[in-house]
C-alpha atoms as a PDB file:
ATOM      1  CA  UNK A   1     -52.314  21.670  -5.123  1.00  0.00           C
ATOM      2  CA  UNK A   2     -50.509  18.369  -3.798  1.00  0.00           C
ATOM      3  CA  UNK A   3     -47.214  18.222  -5.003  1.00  0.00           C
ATOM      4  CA  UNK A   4     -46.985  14.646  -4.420  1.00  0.00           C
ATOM      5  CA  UNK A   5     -48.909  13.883  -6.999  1.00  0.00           C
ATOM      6  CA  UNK A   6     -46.452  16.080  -9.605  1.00  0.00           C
ATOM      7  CA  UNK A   7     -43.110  13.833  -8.900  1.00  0.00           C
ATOM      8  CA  UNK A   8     -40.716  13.017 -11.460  1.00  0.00           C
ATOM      9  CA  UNK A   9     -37.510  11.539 -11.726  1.00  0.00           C
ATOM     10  CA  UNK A  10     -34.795  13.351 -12.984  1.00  0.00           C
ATOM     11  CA  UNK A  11     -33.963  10.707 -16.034  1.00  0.00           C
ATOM     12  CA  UNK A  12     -37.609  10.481 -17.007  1.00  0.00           C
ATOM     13  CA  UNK A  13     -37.430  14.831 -17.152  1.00  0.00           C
ATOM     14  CA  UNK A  14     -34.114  14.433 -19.196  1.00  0.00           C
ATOM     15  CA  UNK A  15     -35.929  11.662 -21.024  1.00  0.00           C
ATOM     16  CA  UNK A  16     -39.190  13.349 -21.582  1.00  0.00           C
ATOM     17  CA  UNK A  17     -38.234  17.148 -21.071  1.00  0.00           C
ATOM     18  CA  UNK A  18     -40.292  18.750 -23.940  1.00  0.00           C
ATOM     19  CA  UNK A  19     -43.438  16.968 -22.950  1.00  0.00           C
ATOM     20  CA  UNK A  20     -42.763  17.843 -19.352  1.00  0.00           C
ATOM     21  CA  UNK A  21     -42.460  21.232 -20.003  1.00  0.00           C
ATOM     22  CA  UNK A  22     -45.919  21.647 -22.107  1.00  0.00           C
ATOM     23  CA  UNK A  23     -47.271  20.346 -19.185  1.00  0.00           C
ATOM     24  CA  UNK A  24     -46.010  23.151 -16.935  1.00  0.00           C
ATOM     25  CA  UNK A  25     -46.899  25.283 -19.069  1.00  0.00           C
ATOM     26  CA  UNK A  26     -50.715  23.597 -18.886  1.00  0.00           C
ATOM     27  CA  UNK A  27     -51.268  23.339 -15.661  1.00  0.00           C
ATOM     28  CA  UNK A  28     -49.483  26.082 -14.178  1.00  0.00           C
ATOM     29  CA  UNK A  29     -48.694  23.982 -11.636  1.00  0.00           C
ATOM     30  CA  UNK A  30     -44.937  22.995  -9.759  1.00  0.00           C
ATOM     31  CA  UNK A  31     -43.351  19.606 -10.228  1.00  0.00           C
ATOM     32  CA  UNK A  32     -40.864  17.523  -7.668  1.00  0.00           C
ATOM     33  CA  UNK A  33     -37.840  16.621  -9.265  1.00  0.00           C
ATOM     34  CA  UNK A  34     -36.204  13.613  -8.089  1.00  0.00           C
ATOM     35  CA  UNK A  35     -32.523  12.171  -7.517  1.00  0.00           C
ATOM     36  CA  UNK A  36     -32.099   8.706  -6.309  1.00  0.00           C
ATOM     37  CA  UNK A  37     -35.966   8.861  -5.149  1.00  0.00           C
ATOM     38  CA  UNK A  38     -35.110  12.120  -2.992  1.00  0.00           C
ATOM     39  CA  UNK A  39     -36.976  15.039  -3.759  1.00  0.00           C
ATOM     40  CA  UNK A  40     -34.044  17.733  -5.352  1.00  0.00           C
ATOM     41  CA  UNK A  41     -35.560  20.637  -6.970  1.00  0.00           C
ATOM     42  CA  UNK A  42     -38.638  22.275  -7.736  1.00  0.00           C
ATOM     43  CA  UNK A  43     -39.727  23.023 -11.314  1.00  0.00           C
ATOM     44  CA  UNK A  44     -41.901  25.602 -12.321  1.00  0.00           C
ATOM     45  CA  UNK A  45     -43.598  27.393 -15.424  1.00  0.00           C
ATOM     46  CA  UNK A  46     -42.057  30.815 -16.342  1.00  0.00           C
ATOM     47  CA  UNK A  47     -45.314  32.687 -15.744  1.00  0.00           C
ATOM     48  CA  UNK A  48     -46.222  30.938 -12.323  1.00  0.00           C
ATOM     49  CA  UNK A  49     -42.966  31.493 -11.220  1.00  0.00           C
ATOM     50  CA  UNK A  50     -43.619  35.337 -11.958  1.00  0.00           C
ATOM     51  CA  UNK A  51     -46.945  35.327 -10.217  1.00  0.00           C
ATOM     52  CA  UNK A  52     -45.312  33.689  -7.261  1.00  0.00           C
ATOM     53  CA  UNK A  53     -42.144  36.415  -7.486  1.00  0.00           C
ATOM     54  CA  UNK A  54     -45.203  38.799  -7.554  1.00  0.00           C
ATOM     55  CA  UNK A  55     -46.989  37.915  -5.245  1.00  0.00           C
ATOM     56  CA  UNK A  56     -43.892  37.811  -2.667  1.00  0.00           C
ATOM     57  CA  UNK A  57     -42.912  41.565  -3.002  1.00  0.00           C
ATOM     58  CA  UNK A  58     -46.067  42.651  -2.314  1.00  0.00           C
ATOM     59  CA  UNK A  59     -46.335  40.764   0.925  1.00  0.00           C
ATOM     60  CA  UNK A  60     -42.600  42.157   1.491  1.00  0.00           C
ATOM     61  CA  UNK A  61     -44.185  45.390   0.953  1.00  0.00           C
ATOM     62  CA  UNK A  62     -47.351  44.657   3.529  1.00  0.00           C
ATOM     63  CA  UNK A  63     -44.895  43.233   6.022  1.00  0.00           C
ATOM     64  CA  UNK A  64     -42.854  46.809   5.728  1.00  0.00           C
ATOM     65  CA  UNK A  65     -45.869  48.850   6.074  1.00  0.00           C
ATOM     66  CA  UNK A  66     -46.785  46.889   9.213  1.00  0.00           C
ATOM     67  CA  UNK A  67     -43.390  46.937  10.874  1.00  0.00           C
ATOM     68  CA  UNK A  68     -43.812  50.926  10.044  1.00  0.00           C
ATOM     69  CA  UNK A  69     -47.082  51.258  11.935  1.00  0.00           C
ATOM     70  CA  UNK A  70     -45.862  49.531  14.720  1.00  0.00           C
ATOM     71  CA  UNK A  71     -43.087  51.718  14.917  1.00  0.00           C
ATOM     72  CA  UNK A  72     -45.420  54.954  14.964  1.00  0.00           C
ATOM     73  CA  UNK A  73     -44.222  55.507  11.753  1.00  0.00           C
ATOM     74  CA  UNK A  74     -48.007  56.492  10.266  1.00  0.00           C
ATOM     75  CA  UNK A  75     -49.925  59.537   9.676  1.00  0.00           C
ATOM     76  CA  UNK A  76     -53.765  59.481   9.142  1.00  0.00           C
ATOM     77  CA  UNK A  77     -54.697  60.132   5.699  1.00  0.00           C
ATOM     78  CA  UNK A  78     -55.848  63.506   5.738  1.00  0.00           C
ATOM     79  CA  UNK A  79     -52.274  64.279   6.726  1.00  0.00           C
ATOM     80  CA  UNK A  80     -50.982  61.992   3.456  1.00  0.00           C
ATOM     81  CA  UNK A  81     -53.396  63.577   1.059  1.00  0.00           C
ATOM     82  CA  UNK A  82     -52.089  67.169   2.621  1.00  0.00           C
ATOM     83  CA  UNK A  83     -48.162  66.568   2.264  1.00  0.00           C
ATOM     84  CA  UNK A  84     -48.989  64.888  -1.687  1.00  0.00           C
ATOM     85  CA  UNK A  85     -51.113  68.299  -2.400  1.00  0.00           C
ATOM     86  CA  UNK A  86     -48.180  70.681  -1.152  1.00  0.00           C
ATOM     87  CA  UNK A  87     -45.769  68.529  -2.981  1.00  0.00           C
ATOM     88  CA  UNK A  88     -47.705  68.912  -6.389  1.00  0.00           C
ATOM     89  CA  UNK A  89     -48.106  72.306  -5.740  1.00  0.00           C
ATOM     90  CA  UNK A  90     -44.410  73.380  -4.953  1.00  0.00           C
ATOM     91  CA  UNK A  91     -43.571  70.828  -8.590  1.00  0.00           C
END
């Protein structure tokens, strides 16, 4: 994806918003919005944006399971599968 080829003023999006937004919704992809020929904001289809929000926690999550194995904060996982079985069998 290139985002310079998805700029837009911000009059033309005021001007031409519905159309704009069928587009997003197309493509899937971000557009540049403009003010006085600098790049402002960043518009972006409901559903991408939720793939992206996705997509984020779960590399949050990775990042947090990394920082715990560095810290020695691991078991192998016969020792997982071990405390989940006494767990389910104290419930």
């Amino acid at each position: 994806m290139n985002l310079s080829t998805r700029v837009r003023s911000l009059s033309d999006f005021k001007a031409n918003a519905a159309e704009i937004l069928l587009d997003l919704e197309k493509r899937g992809e971000p557009l540049v919005i403009t003010q006085n020929g600098q790049a402002k904001a960043i518009l972006q289809d409901l559903g991408a944006y939720e793939k992206t929000q996705e997509s984020l926690a779960l590399l949050k999550i990775l990042a947090l399971g990394s920082r715990q194995v560095e810290a020695g904060k691991s078991m192998p996982l016969a020792g997982a599968a071990a405390r989940v079985k006494a767990k389910r069998a104290a419930a």
